[in-house]
PDB file of N, CA and C in Angstrom:
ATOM      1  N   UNK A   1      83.143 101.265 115.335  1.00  0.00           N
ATOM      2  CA  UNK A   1      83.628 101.308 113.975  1.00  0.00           C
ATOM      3  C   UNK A   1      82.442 101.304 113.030  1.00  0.00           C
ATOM      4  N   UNK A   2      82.664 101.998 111.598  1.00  0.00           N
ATOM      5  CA  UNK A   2      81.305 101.626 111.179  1.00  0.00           C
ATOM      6  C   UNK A   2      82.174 101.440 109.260  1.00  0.00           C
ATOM      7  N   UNK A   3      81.218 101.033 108.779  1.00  0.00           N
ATOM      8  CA  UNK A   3      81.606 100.467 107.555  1.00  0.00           C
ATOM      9  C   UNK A   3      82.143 101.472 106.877  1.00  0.00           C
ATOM     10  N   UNK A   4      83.279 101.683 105.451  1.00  0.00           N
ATOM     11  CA  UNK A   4      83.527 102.290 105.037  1.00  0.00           C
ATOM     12  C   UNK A   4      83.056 101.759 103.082  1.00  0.00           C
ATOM     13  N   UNK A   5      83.933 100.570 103.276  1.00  0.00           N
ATOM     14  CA  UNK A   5      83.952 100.511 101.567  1.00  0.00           C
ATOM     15  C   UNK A   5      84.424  98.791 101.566  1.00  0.00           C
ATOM     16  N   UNK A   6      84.234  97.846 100.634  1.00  0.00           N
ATOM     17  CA  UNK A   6      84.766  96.950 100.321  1.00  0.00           C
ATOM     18  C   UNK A   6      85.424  97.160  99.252  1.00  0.00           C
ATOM     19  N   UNK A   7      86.803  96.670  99.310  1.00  0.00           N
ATOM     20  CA  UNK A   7      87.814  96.399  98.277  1.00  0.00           C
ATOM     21  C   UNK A   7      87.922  95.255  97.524  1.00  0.00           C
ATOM     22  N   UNK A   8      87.984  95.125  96.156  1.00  0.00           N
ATOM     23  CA  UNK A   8      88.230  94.216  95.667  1.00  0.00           C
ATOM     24  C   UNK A   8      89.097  94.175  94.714  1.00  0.00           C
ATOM     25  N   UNK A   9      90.290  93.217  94.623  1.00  0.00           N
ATOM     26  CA  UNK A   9      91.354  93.275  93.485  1.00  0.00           C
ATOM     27  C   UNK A   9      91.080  92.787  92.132  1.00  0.00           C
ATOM     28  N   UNK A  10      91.757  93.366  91.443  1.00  0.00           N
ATOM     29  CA  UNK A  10      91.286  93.026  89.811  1.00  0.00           C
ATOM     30  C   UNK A  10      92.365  93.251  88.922  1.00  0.00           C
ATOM     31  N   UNK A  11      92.361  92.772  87.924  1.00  0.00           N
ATOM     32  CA  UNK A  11      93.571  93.108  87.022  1.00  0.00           C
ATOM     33  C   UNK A  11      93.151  93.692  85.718  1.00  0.00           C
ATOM     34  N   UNK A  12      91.509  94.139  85.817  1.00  0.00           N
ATOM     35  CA  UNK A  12      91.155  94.611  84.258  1.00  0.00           C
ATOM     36  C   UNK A  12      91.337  96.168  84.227  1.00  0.00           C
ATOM     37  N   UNK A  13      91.034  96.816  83.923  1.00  0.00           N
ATOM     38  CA  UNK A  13      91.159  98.359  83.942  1.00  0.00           C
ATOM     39  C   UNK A  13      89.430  98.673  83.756  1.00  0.00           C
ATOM     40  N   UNK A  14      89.572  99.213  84.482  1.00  0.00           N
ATOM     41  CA  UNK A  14      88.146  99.907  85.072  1.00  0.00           C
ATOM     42  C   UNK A  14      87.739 101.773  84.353  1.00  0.00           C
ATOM     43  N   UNK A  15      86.766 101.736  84.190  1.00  0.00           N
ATOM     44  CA  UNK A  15      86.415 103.041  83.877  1.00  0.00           C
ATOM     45  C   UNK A  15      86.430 104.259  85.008  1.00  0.00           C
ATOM     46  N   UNK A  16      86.886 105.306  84.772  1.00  0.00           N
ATOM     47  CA  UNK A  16      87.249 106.332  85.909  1.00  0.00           C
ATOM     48  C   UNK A  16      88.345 105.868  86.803  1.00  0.00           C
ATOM     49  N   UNK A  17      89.388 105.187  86.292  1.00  0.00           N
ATOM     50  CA  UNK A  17      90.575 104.810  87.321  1.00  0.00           C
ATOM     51  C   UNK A  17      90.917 105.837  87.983  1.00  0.00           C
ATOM     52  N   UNK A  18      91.424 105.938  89.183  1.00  0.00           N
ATOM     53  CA  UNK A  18      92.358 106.871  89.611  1.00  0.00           C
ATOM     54  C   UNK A  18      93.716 106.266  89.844  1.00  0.00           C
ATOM     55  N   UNK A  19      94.866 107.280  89.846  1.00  0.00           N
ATOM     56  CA  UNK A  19      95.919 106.362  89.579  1.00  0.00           C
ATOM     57  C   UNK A  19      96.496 107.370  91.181  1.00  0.00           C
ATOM     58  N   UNK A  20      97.368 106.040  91.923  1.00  0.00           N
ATOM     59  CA  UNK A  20      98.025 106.848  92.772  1.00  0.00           C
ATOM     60  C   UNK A  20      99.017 106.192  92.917  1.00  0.00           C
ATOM     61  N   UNK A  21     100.030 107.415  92.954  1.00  0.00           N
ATOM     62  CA  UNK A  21     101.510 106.547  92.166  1.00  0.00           C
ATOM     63  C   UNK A  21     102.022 106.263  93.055  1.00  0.00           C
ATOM     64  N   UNK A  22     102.074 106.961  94.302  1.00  0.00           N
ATOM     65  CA  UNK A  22     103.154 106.253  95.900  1.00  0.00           C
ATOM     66  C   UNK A  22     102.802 105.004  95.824  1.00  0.00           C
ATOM     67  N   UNK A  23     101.476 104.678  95.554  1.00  0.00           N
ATOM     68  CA  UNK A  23     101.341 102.923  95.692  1.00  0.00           C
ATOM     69  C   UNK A  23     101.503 102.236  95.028  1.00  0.00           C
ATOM     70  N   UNK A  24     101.510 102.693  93.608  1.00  0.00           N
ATOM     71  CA  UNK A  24     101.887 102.165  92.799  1.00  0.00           C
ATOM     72  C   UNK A  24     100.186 101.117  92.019  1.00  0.00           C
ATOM     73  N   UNK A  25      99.328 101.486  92.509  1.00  0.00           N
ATOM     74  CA  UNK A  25      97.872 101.318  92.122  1.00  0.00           C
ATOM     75  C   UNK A  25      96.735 102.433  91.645  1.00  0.00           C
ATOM     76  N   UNK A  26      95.643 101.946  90.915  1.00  0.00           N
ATOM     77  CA  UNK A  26      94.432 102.614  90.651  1.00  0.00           C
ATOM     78  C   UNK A  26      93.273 102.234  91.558  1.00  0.00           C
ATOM     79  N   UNK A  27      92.405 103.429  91.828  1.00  0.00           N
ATOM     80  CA  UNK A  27      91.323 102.711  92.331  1.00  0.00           C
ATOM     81  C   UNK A  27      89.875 103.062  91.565  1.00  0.00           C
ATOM     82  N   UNK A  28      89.200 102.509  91.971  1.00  0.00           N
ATOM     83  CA  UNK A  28      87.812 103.414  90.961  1.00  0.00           C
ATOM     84  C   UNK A  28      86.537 102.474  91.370  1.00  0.00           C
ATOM     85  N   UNK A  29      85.514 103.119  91.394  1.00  0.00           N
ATOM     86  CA  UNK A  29      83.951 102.665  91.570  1.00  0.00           C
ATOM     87  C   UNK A  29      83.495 102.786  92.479  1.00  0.00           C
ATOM     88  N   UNK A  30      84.560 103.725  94.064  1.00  0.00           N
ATOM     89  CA  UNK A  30      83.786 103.925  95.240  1.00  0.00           C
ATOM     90  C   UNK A  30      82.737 104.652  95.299  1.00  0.00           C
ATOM     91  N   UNK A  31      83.350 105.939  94.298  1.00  0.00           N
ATOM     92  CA  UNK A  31      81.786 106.970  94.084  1.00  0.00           C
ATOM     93  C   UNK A  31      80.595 106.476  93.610  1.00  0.00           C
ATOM     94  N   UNK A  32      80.690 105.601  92.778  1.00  0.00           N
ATOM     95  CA  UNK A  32      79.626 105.389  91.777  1.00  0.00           C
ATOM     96  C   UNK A  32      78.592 104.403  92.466  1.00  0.00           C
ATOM     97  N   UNK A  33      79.166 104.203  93.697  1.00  0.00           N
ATOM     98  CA  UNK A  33      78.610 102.452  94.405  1.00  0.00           C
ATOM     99  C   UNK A  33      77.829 103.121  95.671  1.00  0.00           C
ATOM    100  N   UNK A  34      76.403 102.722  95.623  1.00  0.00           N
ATOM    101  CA  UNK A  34      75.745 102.799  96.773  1.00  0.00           C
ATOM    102  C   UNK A  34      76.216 102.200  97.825  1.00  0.00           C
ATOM    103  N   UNK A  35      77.396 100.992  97.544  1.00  0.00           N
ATOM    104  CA  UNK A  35      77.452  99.984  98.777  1.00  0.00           C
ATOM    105  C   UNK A  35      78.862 100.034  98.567  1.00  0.00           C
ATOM    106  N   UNK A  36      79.624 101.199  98.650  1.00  0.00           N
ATOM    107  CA  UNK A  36      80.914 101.444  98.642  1.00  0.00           C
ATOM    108  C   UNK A  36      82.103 100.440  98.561  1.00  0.00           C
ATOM    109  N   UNK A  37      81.730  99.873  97.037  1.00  0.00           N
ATOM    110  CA  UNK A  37      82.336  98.796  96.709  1.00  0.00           C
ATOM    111  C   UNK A  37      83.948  99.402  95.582  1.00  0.00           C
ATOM    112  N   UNK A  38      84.647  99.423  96.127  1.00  0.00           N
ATOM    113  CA  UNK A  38      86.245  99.926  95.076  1.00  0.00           C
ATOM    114  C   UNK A  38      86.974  98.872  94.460  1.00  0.00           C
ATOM    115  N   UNK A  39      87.130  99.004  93.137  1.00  0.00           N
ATOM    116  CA  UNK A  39      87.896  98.223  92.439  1.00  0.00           C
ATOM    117  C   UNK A  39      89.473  98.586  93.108  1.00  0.00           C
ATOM    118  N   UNK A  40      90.381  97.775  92.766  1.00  0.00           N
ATOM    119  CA  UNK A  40      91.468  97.988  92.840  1.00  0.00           C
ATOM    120  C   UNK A  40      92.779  97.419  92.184  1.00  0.00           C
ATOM    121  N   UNK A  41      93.447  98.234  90.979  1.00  0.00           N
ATOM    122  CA  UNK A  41      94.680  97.450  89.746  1.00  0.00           C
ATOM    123  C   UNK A  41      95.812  98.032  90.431  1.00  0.00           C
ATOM    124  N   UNK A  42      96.878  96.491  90.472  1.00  0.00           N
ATOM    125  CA  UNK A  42      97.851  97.061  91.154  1.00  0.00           C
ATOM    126  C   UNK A  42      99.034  97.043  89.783  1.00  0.00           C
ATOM    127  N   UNK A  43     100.214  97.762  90.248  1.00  0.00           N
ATOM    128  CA  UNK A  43     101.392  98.116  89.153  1.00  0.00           C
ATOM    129  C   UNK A  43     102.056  96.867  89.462  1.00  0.00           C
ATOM    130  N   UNK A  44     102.764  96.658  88.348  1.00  0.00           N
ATOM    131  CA  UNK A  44     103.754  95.572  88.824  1.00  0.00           C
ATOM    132  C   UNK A  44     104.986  96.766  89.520  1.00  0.00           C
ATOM    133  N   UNK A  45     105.582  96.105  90.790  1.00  0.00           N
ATOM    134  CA  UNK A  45     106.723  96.652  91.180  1.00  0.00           C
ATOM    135  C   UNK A  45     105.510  96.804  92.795  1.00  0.00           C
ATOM    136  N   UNK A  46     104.221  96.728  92.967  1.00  0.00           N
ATOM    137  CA  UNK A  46     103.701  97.384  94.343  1.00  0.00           C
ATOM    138  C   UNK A  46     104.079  96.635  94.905  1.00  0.00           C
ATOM    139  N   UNK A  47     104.498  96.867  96.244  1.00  0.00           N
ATOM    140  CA  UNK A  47     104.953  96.116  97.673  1.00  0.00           C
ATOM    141  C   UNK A  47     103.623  95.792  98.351  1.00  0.00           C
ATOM    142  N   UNK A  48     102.181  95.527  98.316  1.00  0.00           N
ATOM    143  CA  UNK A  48     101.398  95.233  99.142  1.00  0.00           C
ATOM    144  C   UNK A  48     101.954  93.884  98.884  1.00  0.00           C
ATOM    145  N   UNK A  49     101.067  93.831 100.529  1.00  0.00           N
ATOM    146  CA  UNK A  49     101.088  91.903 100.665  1.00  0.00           C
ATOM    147  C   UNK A  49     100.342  91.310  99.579  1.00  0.00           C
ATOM    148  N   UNK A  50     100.510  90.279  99.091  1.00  0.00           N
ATOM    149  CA  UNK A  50      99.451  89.388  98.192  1.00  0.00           C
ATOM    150  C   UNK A  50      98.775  89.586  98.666  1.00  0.00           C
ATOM    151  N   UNK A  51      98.328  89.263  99.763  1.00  0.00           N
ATOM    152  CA  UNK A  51      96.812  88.758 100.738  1.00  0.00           C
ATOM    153  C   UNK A  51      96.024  90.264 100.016  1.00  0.00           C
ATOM    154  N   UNK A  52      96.845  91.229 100.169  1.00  0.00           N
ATOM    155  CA  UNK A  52      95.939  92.413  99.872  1.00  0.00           C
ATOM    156  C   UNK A  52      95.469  92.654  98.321  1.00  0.00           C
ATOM    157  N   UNK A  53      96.233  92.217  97.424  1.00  0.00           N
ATOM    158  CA  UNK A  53      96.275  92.288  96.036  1.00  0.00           C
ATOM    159  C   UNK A  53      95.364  91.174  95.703  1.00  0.00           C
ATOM    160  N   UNK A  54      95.370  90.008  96.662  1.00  0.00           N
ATOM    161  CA  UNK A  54      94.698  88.896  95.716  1.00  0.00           C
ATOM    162  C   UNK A  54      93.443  88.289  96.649  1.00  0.00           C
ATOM    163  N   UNK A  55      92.727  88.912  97.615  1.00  0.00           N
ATOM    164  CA  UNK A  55      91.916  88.432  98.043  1.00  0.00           C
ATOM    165  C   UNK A  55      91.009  90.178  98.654  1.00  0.00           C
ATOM    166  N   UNK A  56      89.526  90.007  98.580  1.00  0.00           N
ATOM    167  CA  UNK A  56      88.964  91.155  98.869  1.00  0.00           C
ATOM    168  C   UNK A  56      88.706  91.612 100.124  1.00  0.00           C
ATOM    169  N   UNK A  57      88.923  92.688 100.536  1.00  0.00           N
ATOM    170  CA  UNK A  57      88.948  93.423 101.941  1.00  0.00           C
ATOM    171  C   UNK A  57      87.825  94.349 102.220  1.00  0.00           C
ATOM    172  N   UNK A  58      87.493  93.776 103.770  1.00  0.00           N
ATOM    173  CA  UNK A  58      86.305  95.032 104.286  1.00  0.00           C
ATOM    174  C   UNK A  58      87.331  96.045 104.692  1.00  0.00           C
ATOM    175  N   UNK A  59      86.633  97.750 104.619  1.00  0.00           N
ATOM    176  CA  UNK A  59      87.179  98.351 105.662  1.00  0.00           C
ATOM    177  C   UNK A  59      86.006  98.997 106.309  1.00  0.00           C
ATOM    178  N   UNK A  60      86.705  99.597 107.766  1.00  0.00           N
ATOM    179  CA  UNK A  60      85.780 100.139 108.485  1.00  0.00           C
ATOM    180  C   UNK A  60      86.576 101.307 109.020  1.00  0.00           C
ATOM    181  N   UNK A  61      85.714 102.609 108.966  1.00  0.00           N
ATOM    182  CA  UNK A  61      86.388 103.735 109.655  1.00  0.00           C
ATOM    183  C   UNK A  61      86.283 103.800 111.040  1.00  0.00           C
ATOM    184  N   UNK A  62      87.379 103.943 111.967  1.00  0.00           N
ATOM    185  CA  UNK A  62      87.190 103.946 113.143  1.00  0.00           C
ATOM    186  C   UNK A  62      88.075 105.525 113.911  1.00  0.00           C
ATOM    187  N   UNK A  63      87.566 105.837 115.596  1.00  0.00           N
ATOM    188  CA  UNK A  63      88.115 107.261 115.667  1.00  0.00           C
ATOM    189  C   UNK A  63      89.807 106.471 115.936  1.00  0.00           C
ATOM    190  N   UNK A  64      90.249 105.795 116.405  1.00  0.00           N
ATOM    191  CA  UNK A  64      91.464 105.632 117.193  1.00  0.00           C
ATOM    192  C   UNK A  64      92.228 104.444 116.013  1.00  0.00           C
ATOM    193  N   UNK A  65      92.922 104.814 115.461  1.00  0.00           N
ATOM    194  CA  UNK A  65      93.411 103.223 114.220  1.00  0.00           C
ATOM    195  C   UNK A  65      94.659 102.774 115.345  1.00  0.00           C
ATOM    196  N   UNK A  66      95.162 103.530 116.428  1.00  0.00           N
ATOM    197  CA  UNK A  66      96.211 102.175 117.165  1.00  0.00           C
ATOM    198  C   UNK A  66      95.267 101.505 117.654  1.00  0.00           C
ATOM    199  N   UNK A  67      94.348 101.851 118.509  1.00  0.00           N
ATOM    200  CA  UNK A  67      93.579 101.037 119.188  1.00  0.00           C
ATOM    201  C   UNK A  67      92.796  99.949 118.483  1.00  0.00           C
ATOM    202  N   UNK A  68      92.583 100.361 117.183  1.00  0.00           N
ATOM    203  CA  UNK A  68      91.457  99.321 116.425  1.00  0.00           C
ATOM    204  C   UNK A  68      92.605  98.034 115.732  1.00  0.00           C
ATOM    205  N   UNK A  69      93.978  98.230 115.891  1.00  0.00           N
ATOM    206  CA  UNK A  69      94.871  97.330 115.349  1.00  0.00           C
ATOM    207  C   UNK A  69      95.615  96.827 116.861  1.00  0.00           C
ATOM    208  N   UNK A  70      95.592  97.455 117.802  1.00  0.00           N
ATOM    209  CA  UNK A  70      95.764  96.292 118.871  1.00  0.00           C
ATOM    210  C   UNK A  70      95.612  94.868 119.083  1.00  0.00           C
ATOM    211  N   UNK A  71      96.843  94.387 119.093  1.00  0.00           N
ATOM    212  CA  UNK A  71      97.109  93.250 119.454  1.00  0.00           C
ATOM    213  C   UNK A  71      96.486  92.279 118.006  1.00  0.00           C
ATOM    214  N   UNK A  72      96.299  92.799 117.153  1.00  0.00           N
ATOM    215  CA  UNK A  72      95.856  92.045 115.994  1.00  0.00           C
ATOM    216  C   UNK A  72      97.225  91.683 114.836  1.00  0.00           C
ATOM    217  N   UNK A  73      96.924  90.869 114.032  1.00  0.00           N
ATOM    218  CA  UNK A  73      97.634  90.707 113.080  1.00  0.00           C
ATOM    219  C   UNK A  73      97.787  91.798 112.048  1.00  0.00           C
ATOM    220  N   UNK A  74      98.539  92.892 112.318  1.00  0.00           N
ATOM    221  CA  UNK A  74      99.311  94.047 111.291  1.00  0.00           C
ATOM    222  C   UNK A  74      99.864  93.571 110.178  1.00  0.00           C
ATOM    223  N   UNK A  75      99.721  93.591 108.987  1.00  0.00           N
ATOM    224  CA  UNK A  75     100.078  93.168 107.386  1.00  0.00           C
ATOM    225  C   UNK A  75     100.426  94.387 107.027  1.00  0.00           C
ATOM    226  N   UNK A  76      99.716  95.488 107.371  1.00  0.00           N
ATOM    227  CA  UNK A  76     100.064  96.906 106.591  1.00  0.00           C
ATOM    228  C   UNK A  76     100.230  97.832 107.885  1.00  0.00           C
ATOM    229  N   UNK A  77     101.313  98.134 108.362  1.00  0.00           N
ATOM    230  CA  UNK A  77     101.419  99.437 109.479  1.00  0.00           C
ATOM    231  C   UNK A  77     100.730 101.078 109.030  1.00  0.00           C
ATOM    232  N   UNK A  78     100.410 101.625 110.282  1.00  0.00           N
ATOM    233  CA  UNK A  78      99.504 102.762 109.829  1.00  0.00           C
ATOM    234  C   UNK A  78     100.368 103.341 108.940  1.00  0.00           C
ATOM    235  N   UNK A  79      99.578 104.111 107.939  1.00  0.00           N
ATOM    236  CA  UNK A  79     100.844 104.802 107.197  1.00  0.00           C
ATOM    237  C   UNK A  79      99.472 105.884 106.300  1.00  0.00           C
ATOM    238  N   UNK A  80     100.129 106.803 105.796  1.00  0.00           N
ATOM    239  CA  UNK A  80      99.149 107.902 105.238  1.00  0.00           C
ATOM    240  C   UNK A  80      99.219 108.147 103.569  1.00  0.00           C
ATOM    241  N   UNK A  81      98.481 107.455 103.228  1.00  0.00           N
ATOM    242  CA  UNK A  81      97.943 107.508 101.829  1.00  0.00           C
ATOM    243  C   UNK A  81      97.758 108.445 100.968  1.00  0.00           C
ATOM    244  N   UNK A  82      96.723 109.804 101.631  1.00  0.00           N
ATOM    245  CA  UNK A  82      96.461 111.336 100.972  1.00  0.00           C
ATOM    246  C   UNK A  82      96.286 111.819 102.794  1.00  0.00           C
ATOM    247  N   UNK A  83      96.339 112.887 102.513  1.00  0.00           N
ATOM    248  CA  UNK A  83      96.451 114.195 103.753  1.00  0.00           C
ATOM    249  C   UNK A  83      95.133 114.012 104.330  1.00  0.00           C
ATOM    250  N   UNK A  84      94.789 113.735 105.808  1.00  0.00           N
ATOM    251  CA  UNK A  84      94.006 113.809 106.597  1.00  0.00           C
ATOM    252  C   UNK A  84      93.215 112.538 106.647  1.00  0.00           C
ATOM    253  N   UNK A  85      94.094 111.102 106.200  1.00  0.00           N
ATOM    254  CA  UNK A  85      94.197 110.360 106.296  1.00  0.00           C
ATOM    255  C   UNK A  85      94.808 109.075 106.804  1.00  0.00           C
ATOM    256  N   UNK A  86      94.888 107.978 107.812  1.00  0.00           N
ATOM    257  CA  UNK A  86      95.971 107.277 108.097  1.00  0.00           C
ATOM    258  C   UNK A  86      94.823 106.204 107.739  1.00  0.00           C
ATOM    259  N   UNK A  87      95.682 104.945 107.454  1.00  0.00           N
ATOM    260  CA  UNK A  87      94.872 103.842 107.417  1.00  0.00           C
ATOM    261  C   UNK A  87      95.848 102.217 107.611  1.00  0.00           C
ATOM    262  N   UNK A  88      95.472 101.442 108.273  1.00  0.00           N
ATOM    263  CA  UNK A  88      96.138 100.456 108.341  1.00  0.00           C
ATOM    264  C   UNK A  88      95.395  99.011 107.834  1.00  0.00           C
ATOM    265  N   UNK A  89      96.213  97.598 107.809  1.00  0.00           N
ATOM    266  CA  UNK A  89      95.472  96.443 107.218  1.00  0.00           C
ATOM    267  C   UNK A  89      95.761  95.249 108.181  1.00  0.00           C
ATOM    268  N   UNK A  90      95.243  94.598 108.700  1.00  0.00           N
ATOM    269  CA  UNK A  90      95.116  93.646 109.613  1.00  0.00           C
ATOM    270  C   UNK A  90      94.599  92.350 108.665  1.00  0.00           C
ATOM    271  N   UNK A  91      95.232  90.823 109.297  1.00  0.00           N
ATOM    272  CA  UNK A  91      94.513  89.701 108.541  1.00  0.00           C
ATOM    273  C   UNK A  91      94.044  89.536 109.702  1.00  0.00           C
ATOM    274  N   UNK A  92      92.642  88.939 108.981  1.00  0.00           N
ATOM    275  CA  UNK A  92      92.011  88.658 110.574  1.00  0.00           C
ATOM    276  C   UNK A  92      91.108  87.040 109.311  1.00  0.00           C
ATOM    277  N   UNK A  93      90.929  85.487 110.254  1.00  0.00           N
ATOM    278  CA  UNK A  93      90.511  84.593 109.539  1.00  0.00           C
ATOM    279  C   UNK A  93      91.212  84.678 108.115  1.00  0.00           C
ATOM    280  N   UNK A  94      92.019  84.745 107.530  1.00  0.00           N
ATOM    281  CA  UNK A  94      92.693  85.004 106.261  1.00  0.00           C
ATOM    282  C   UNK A  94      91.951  85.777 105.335  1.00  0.00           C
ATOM    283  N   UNK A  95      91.495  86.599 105.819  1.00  0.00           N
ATOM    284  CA  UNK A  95      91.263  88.075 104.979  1.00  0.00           C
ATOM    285  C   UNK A  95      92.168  89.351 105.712  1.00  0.00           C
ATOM    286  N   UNK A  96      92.150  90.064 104.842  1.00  0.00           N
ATOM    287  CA  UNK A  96      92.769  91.734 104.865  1.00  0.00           C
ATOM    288  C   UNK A  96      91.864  92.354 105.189  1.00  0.00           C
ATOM    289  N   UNK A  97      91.885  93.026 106.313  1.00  0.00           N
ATOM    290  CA  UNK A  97      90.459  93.860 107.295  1.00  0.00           C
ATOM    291  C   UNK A  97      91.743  95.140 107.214  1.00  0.00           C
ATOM    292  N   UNK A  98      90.635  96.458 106.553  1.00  0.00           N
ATOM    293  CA  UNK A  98      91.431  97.611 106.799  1.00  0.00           C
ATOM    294  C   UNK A  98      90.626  98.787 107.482  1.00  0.00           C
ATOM    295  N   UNK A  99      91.337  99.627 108.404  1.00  0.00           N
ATOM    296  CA  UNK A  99      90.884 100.349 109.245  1.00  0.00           C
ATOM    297  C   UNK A  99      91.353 101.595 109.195  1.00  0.00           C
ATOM    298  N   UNK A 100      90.264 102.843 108.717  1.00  0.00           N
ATOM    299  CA  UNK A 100      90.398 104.515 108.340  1.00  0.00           C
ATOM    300  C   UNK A 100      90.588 105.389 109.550  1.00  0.00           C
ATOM    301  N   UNK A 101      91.222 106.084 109.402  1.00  0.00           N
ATOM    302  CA  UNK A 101      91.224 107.409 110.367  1.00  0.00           C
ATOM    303  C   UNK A 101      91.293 108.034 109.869  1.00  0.00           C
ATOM    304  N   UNK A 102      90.283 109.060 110.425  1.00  0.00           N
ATOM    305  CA  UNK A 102      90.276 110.588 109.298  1.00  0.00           C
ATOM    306  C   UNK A 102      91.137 111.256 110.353  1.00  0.00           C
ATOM    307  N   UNK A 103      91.702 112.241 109.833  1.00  0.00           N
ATOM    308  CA  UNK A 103      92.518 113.118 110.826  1.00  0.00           C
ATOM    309  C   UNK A 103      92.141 114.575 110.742  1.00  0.00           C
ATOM    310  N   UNK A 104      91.603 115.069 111.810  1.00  0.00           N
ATOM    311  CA  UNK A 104      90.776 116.691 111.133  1.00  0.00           C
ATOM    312  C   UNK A 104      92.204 117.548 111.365  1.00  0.00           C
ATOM    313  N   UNK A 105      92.070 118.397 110.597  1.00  0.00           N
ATOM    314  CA  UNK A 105      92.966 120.184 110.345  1.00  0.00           C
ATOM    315  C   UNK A 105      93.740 120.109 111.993  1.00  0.00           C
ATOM    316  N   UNK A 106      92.499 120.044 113.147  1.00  0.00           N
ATOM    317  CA  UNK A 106      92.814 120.931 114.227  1.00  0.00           C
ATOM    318  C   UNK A 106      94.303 119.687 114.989  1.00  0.00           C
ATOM    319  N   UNK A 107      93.990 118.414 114.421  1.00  0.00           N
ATOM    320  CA  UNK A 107      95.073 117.566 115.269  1.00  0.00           C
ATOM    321  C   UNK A 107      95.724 116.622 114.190  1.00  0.00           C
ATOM    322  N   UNK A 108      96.017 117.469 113.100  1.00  0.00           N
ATOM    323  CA  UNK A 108      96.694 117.122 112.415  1.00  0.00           C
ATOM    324  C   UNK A 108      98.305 117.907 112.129  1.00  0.00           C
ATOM    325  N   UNK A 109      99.567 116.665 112.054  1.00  0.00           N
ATOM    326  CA  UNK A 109     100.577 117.294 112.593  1.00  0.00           C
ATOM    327  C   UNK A 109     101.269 117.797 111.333  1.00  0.00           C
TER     328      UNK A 109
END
């Protein structure tokens, strides 16, 4: 697995938000961050767990996301965010650990 981005929740509004409405959140500052650090404002009405809204999360991209959520504590089931993407959220020590899969063109369904 190797690092992707740290998440952190916030409730101020950030410059360059992006808004993505299935979730019902913005995100913003991954580009801008050498150390791929993302803000993150959630809507009132989002279904994440608290744990995810109110405490900050590593993620790490890995090739296989069943295998990297085996037998672990699942908070967020894989599920696909934008296209050629799956990603899931595990608590692991009472943090939210989230784990990327890119999905290329050729094995994507």
């Amino acid at each position: 697995m190797k690092y992707h981005h740290l998440g952190i929740p916030t409730t101020d509004k950030k410059p360059g938000e992006r808004h993505i409405p299935h979730l019902k959140m913005y995100v913003s500052g991954y580009e801008e961050s050498p150390f791929n650090i993302e803000w993150m404002r959630f809507e009132e009405g989002n279904k994440l767990p608290e744990l995810v809204k109110t405490v900050p999360h590593v993620a790490f991209e890995v090739d296989d996301l069943e295998a990297a959520i085996e037998g672990k504590n699942v908070i967020i089931e894989p599920n696909s965010p934008s296209k050629g993407l799956r990603v899931a959220f595990i608590e692991d020590n009472g943090a939210p650990v989230e784990f990327l899969e890119y999905i290329h063109a050729e094995t994507e369904e």
